[in-house]
Protein backbone atom coordinates (compact mmCIF):
# COMPACT_ATOMS: atom_id res chain seq x y z
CA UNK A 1 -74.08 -43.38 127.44
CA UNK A 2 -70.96 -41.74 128.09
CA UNK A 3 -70.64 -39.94 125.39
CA UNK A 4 -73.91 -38.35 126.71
CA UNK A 5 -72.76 -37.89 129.73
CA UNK A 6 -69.95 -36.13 128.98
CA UNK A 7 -71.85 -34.00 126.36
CA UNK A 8 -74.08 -33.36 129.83
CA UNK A 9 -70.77 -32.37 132.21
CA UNK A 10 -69.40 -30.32 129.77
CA UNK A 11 -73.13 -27.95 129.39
CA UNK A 12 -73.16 -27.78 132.65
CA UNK A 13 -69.59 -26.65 133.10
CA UNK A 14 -70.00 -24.18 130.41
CA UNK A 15 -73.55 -23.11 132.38
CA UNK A 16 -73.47 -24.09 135.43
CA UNK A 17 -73.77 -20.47 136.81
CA UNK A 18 -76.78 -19.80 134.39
CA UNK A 19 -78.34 -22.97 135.90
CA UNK A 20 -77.55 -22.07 139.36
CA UNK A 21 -78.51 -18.83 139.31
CA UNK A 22 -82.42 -20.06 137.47
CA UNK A 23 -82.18 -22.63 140.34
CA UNK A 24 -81.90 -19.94 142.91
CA UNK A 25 -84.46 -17.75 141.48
CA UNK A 26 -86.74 -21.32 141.71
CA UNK A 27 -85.85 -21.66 145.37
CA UNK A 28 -86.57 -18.07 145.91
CA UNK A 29 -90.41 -18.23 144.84
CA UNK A 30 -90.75 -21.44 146.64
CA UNK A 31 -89.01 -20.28 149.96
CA UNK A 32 -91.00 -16.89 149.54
CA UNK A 33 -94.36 -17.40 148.84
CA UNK A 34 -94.14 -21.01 151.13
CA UNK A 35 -93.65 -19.49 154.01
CA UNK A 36 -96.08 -16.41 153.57
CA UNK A 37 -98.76 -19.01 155.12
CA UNK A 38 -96.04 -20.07 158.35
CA UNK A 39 -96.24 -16.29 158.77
CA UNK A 40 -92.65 -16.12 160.21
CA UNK A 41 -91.40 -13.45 162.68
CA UNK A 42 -89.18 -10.54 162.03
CA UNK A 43 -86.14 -11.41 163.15
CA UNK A 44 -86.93 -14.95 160.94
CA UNK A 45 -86.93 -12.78 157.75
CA UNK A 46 -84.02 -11.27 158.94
CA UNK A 47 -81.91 -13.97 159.35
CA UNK A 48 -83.41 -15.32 155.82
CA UNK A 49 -82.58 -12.33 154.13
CA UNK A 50 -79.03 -11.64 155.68
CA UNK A 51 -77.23 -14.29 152.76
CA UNK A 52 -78.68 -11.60 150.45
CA UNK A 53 -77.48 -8.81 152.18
CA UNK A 54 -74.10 -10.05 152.54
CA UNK A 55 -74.13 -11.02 148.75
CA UNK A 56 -74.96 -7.53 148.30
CA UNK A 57 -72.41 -6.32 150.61
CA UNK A 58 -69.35 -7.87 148.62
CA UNK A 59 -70.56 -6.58 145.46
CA UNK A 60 -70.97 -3.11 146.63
CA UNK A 61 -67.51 -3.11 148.06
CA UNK A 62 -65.59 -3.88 144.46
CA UNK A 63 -67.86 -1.71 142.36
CA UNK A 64 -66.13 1.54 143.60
CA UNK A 65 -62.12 0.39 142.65
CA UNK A 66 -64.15 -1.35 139.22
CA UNK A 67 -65.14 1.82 137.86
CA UNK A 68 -62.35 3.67 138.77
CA UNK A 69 -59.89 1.06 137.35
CA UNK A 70 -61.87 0.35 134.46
CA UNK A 71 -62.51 3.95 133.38
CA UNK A 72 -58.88 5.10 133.69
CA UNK A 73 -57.37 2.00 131.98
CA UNK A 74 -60.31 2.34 128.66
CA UNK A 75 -59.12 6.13 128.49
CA UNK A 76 -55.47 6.06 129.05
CA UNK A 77 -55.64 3.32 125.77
CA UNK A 78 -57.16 5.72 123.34
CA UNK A 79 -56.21 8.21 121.29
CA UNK A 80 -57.19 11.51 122.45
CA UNK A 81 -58.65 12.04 119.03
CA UNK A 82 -61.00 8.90 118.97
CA UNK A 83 -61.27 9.37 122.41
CA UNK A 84 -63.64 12.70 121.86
CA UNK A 85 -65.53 11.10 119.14
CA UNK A 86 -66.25 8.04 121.08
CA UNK A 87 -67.52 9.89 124.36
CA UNK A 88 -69.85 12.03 122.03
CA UNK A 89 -71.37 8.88 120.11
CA UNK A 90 -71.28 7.39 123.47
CA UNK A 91 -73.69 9.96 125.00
CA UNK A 92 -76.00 10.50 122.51
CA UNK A 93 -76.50 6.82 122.33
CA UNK A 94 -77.39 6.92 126.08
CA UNK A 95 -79.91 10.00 125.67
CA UNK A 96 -81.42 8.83 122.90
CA UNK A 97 -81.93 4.92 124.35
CA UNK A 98 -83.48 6.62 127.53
CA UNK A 99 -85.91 8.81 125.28
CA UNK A 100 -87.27 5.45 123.18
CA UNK A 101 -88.12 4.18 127.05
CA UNK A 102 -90.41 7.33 127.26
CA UNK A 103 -91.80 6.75 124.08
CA UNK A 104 -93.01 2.69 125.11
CA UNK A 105 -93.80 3.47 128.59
CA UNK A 106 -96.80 5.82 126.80
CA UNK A 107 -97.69 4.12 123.89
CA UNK A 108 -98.33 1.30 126.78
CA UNK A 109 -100.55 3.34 128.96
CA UNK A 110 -103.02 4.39 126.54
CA UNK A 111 -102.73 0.94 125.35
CA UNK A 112 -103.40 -0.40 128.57
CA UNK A 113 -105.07 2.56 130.43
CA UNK A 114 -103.57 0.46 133.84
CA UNK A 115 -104.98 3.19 136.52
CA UNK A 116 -108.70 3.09 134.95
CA UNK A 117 -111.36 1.92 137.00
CA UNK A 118 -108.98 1.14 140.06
CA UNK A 119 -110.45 3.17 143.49
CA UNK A 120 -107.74 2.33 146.03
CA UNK A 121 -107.80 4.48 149.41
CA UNK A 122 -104.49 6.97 149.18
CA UNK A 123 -104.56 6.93 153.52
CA UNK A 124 -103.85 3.27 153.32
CA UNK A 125 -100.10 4.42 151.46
CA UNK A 126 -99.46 8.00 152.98
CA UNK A 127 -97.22 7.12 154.87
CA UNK A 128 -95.47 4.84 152.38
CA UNK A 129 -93.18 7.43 150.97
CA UNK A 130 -92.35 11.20 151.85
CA UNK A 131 -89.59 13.26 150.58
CA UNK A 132 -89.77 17.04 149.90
CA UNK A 133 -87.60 17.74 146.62
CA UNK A 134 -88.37 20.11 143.66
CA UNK A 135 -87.42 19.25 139.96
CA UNK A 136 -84.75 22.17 139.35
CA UNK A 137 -82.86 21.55 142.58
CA UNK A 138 -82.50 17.83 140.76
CA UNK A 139 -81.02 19.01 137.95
CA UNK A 140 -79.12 21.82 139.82
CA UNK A 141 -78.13 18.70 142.02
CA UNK A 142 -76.74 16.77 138.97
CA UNK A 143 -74.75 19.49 137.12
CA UNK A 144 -73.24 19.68 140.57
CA UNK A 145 -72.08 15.97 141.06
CA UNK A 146 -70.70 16.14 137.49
CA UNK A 147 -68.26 18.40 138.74
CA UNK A 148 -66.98 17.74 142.41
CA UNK A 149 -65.03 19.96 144.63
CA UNK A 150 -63.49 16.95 146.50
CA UNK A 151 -61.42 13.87 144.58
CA UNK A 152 -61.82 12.04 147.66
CA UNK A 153 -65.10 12.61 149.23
CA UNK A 154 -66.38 12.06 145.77
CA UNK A 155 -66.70 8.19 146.73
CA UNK A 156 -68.57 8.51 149.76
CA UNK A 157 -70.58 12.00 149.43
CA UNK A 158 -72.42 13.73 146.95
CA UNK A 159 -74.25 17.20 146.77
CA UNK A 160 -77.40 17.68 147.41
CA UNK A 161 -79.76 20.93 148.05
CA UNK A 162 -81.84 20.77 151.54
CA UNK A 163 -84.51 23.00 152.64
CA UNK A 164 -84.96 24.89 156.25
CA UNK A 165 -87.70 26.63 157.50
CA UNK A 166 -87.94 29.37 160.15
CA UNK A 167 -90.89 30.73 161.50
CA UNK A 168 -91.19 34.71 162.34
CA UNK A 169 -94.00 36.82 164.07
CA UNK A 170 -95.21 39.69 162.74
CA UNK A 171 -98.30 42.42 163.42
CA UNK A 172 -100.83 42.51 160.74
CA UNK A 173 -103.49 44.57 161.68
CA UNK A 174 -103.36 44.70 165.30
CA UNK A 175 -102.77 40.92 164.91
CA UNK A 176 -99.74 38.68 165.69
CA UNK A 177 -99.33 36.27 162.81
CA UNK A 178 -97.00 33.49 161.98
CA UNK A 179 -95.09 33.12 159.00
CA UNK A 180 -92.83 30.23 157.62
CA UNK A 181 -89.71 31.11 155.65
CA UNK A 182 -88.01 28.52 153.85
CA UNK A 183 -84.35 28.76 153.02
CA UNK A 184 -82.65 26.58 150.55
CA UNK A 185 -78.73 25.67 150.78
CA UNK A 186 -76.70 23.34 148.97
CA UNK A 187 -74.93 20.38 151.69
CA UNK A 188 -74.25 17.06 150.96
CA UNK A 189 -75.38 13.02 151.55
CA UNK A 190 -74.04 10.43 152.57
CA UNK A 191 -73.73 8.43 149.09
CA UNK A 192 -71.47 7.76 146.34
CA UNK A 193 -70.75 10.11 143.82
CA UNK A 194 -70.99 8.35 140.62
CA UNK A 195 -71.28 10.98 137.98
CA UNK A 196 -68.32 12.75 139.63
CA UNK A 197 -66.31 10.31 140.25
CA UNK A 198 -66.82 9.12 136.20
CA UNK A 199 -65.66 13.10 135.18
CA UNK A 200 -62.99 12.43 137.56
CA UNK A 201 -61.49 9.41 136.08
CA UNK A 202 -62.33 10.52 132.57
CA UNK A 203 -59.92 13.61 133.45
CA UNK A 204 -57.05 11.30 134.69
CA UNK A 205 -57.37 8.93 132.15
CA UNK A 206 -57.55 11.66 129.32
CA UNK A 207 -54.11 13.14 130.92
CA UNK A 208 -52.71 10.27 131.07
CA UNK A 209 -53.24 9.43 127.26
CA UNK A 210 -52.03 12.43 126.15
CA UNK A 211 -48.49 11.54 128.64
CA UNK A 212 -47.71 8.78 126.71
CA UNK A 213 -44.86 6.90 128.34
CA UNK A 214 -44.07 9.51 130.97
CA UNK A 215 -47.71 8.14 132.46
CA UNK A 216 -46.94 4.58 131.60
CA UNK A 217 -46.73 3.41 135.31
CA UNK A 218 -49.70 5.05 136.36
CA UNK A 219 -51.64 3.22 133.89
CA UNK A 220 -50.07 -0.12 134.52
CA UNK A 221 -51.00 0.76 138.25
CA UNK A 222 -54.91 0.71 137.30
CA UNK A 223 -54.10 -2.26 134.86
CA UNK A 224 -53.46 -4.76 137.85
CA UNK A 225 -55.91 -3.34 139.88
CA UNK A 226 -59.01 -4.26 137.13
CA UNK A 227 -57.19 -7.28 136.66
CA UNK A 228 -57.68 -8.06 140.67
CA UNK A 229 -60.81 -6.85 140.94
CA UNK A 230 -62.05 -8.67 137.89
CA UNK A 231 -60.57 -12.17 139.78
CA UNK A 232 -62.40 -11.28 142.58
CA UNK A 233 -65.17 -10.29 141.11
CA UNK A 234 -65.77 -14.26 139.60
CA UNK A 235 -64.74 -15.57 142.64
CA UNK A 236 -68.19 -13.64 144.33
CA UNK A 237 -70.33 -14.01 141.53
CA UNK A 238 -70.17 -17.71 142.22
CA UNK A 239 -72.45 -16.65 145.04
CA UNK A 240 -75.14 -15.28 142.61
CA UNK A 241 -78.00 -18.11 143.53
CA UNK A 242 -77.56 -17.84 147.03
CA UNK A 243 -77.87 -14.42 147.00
CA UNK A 244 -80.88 -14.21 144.65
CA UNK A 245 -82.84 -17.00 146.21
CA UNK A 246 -82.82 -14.67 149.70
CA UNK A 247 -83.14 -11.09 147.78
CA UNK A 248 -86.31 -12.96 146.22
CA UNK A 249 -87.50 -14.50 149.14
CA UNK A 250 -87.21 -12.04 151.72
CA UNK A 251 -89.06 -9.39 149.60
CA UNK A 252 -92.14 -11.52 149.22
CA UNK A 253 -92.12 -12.25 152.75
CA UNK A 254 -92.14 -8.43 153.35
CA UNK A 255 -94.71 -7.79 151.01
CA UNK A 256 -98.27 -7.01 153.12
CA UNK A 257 -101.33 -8.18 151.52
CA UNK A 258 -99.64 -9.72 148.29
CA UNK A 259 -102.73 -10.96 146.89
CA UNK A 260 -104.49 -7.56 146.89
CA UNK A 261 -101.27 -5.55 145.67
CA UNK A 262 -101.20 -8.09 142.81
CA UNK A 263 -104.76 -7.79 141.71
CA UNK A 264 -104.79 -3.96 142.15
CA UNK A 265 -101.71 -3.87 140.04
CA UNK A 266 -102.04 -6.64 137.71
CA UNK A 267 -102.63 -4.40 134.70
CA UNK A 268 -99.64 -2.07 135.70
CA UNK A 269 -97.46 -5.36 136.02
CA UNK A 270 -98.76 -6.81 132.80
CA UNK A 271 -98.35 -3.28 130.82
CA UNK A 272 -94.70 -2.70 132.18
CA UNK A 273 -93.70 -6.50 131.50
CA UNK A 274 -94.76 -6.27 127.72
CA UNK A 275 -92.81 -2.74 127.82
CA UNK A 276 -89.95 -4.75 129.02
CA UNK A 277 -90.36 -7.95 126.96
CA UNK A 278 -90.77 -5.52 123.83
CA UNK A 279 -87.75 -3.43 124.15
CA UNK A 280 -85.29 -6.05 125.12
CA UNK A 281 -86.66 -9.31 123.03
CA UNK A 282 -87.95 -7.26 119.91
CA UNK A 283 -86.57 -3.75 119.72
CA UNK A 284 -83.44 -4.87 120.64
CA UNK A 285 -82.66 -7.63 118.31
CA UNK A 286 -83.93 -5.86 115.07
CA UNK A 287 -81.91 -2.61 115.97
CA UNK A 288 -78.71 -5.24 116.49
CA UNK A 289 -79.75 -7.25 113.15
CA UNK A 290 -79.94 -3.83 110.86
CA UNK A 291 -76.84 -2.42 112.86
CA UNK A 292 -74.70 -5.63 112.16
CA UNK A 293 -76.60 -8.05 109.81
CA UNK A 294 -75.74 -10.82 111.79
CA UNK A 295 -78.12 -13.48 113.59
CA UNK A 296 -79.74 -11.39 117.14
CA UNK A 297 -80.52 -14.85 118.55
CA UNK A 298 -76.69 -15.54 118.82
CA UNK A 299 -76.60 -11.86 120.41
CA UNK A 300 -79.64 -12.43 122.54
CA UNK A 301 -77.64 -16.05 124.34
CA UNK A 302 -74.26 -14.63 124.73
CA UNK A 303 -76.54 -11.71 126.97
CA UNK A 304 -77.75 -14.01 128.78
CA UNK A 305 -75.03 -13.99 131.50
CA UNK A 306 -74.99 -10.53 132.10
CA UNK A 307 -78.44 -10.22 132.54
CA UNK A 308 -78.67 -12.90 135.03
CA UNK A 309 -75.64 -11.70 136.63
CA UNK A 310 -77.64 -7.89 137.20
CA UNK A 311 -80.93 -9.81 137.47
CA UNK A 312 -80.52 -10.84 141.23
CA UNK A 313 -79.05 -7.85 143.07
CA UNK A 314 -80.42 -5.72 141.01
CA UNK A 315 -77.81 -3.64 139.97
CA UNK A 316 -76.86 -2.82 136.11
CA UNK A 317 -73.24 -1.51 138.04
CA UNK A 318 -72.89 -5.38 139.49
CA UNK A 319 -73.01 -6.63 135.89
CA UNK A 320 -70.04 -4.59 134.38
CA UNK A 321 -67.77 -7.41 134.80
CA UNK A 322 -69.65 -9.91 132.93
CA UNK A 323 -70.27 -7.18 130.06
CA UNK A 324 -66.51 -6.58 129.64
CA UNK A 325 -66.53 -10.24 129.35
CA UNK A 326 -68.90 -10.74 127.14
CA UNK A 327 -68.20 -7.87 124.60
CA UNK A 328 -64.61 -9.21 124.76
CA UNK A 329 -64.77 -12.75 124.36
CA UNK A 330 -68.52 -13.20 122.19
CA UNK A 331 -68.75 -9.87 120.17
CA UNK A 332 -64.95 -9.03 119.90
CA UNK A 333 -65.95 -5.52 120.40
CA UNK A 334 -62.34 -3.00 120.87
CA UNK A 335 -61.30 -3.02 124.63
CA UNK A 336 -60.73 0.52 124.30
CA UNK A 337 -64.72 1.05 123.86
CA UNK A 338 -65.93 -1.28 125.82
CA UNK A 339 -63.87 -0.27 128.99
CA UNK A 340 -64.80 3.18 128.68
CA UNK A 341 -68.26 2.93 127.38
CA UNK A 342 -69.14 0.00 129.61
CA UNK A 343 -68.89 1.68 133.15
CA UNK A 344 -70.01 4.83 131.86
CA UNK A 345 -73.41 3.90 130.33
CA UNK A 346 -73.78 1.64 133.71
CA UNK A 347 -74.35 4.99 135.38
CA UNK A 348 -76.43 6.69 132.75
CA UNK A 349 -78.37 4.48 130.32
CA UNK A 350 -81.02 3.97 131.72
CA UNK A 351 -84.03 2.56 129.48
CA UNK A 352 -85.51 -0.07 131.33
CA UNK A 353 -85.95 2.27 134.42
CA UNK A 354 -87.32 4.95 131.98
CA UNK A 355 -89.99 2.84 130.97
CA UNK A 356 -90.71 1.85 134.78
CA UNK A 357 -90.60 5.48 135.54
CA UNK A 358 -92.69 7.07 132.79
CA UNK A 359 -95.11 4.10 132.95
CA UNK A 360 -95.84 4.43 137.00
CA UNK A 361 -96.12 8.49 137.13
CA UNK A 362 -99.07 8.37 134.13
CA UNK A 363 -100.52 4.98 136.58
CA UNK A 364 -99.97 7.01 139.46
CA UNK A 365 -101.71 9.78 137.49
CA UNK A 366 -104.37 8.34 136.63
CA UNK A 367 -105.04 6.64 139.94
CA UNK A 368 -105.62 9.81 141.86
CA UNK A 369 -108.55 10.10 139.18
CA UNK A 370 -106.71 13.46 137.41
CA UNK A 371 -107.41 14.08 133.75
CA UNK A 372 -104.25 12.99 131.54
CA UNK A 373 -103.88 15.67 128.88
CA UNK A 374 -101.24 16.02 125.58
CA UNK A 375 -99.12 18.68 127.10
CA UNK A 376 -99.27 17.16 130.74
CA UNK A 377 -97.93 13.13 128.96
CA UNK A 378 -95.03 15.32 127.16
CA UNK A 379 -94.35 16.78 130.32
CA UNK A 380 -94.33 13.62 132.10
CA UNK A 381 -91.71 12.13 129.31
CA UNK A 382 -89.19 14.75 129.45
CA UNK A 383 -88.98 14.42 132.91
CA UNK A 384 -89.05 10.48 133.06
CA UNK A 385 -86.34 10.87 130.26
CA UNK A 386 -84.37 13.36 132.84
CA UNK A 387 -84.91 11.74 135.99
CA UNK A 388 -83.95 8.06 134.72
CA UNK A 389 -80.68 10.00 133.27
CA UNK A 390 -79.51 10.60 137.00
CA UNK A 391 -80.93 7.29 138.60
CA UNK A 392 -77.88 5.97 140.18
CA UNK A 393 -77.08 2.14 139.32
CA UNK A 394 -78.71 0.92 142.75
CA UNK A 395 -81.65 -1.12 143.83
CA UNK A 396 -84.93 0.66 143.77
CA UNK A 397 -84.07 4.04 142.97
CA UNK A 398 -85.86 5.00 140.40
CA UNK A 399 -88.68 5.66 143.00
CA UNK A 400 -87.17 8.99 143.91
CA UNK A 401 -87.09 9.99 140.48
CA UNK A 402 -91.10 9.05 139.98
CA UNK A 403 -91.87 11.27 142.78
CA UNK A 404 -89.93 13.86 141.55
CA UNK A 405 -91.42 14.01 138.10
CA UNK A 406 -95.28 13.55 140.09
CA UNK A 407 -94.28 16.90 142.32
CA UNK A 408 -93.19 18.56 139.28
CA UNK A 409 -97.18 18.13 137.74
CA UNK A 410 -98.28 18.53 141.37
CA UNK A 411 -100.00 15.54 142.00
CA UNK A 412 -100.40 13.84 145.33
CA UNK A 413 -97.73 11.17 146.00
CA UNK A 414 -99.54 9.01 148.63
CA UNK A 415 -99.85 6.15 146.43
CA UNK A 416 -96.32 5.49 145.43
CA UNK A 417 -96.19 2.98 148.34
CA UNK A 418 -97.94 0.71 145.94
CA UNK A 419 -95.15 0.55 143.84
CA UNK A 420 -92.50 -0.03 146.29
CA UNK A 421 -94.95 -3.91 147.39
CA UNK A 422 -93.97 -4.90 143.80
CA UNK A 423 -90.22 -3.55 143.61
CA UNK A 424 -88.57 -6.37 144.13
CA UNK A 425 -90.04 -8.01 140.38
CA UNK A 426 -90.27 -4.91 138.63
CA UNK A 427 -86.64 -3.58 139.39
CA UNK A 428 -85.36 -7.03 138.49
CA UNK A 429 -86.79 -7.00 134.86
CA UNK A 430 -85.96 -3.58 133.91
CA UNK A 431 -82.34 -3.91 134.95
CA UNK A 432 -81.56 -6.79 132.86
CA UNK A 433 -83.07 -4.18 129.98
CA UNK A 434 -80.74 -1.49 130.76
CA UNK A 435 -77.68 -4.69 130.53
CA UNK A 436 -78.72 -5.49 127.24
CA UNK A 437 -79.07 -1.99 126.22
CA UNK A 438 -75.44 -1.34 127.40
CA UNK A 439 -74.29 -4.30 125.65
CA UNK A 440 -75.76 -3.26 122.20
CA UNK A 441 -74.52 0.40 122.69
CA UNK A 442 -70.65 -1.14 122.70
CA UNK A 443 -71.18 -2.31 119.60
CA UNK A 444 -73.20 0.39 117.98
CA UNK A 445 -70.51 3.16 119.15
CA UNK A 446 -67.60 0.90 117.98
CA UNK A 447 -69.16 0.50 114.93
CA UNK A 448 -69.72 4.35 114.42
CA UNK A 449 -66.00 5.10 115.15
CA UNK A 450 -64.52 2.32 113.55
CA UNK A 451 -62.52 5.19 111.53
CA UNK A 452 -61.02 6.80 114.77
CA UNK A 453 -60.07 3.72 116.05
CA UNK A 454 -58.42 2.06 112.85
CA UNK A 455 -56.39 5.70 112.37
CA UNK A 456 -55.39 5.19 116.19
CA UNK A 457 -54.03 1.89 115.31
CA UNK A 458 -51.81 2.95 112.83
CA UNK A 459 -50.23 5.99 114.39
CA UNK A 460 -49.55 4.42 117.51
CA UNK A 461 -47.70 0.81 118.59
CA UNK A 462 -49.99 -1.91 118.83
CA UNK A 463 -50.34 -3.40 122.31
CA UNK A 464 -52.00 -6.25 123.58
CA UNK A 465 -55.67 -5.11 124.51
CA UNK A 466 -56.03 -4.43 128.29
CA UNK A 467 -59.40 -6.82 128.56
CA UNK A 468 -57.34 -10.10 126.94
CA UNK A 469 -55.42 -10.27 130.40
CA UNK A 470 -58.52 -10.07 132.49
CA UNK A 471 -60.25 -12.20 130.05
CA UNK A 472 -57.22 -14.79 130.41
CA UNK A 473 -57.05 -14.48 134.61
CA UNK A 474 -61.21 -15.47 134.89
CA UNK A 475 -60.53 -18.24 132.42
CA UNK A 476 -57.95 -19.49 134.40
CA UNK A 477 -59.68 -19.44 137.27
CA UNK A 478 -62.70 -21.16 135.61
CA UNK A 479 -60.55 -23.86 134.95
């Protein structure tokens, strides 16, 4: 009996944020959908959801000195050499990940066909969603953030082109007539900068390799900082099922008219889950078996954290910790891939969302009753492929990036407010794909420039890897 027992403790210990964090989930559902019938006020929902929010809150306010930290450290370690070869394999890895989303999401709607049949009302969602934004000035947009004018306002603004209209009066005819101009100018948002402030980092922690010793304290600098914000960053995950079970239950509570969203949907859910359940618990495994030729179920468990970790918020950027961790301590993949590869294809590779994104503009499509030809599904897939590409690692953004690819093939984009009832499951799911896709892209790229690394070795001292000290500290503090 004791022996079981202590066989018992010692799961749990190992587990016991996996557990707690299913056990939250649990309470979630319950809470949510339990007090749907009470009907409780606003301010009720508020006060249920603020846990959440604050959960959110703490995580948001360590991501910003974990990228930069991370980013600078996994650069400054390599060789300049390796380090070119690695960001190349590293970004074609990400495109090319983000184009087999495109590919699922519409071999599952023809599959499926999720928008056939369905006659829903587009007045009852016009009001849903509205935002006035052409595809060019998105990409013009992200060429722009790639390069920013500012080192500091890079972390709390970002570019962004805005429209202005001014209306003239002029005789036609005898006749005084109004006409609208519309100027376009490039300002900025309030928001964080993530694709500059990567360049950014990548810059300083490029210099800073190619310093050598002279730069030596600069690095060490961004050393303790990811070591702090790493210790931190375990202290708040612990938090994880509280803030789940309140993300999950306030978003059913705020969902109108669940029961008809779900059977309106119900195809679209079940289409996009398979997509989901396909990429992450089939394609996934058999690209890491033939990659390594190892066992994928041992692969699929030690993901397990970091999916749950990114499953709650939902944001892939909240997992990064628990990647490092895991592609340090499970995989042994090299510290100097993971720490730059890690935070980087947390802002770009973006699968799961591709799939979401793809999926829901041919549903959306379809919906408004539109025929769905060859050229207009390739269309739709390049810009799905594009738009997840600059979907920033947030909660429920890749809805701006379906409405830009649906004004792109001018189609109405009334009925997007469906999508936004079911957010808070769909986002969930597909960010736990892009996590696993990130994970498997570590050890694809170091596998692919094992060379560079090995000839890195032997040219330059070895050093103890940056991530064994971090690795160490949330040990520790496990303990």
């Amino acid at each position: 009996m004791n022996i079981k027992s202590s066989k018992c403790y010692k799961f749990l210990s190992r587990n016991g944020l996996i557990v707690s964090v299913l056990v939250g989930v649990a309470v979630g559902f319950a809470l949510g959908f339990g007090l749907r019938g009470v009907g409780p006020s606003d301010d009720a929902i508020t006060w249920i959801g603020l846990p959440g929010e604050i959960y959110m809150r703490l995580l948001k306010m360590l991501l910003l000195p974990l990228v930069v930290a991370t980013i600078i450290t996994g650069t400054a370690s390599m060789d300049p050499k390796s380090n070119g070869r690695i960001s190349a394999v590293s970004f074609c890895y990400i495109l090319v990940s983000v184009a087999i989303g495109a590919i699922i999401a519409i071999i599952l709607f023809f599959v499926f066909q999720p928008g056939k049949g369905v006659e829903i009302a587009a007045a009852d969602y016009s009001n849903s969603v509205q935002r006035n934004i052409r595809t060019s000035d998105m990409f013009a947009d992200m060429i722009r953030n790639f390069f920013p004018e500012n080192i500091v306002t890079v972390c709390f603004q970002k570019s962004q082109t805005k429209y202005s209209a001014s209306t003239r009066v002029v005789l036609v005819n005898g006749t005084n007539s109004s006409i609208t101009d519309e100027h376009k100018f490039v300002s900025s948002t309030s928001s964080l900068n993530i694709l500059g402030l990567i360049v950014a980092c990548l810059f300083f922690g490029i210099t800073a390799s190619n310093l050598g010793e002279r730069a030596e304290l600069f690095i060490k600098f961004f050393e303790v900082i990811s070591i702090m914000v790493m210790y931190i960053m375990n202290w708040v995950i612990w938090l994880t099922p509280i803030g789940v079970a309140s993300l999950i239950a306030t978003g059913i509570l705020k969902a109108s008219d669940i029961e008809t969203v779900f059977s309106s949907l119900g195809i679209f859910v079940l289409a996009h889950s398979l997509g989901i359940v396909f990429h992450q618990l089939v394609l996934i495994p058999v690209t890491y078996f033939i990659t390594t030729r190892k066992n994928p179920l041992t692969f699929m468990g030690f993901c397990l954290r970091p999916c749950l970790s990114v499953f709650g918020p939902p944001s892939t950027a909240v997992g990064i910790p628990d990647m490092l961790k895991t592609l340090g301590e499970n995989l042994h993949v090299d510290s100097r891939v993971s720490n730059f590869f890690v935070p980087v294809a947390a802002s770009l590779a973006r699968c799961g969302s591709c799939i979401f994104i793809c999926l829901s503009s041919l549903f959306l499509t379809q919906l408004e009753g539109m025929s769905i030809d060859a050229s207009k599904v390739v269309i739709i897939g390049l810009l799905s492929t594009a738009g997840a590409l600059a979907v920033p690692p947030v909660p429920s953004a890749s809805i701006v990036s379906i409405l830009v690819v649906l004004t792109s093939v001018d189609i109405e984009v009334s009925n997007v407010g469906l999508l936004i009832a079911l957010e808070w499951y769909n986002d969930r799911i597909r960010t736990t794909s892009n996590a696993t896709t990130i994970i498997l892209g570590a050890l694809i790229v170091e596998k692919l420039c094992r060379s560079s690394l090995q000839v890195a070795e032997d040219q330059i001292p070895k050093e103890k890897p940056i991530y064994e000290s971090e690795v160490r500290v949330l040990v520790e503090s496990e303990k």
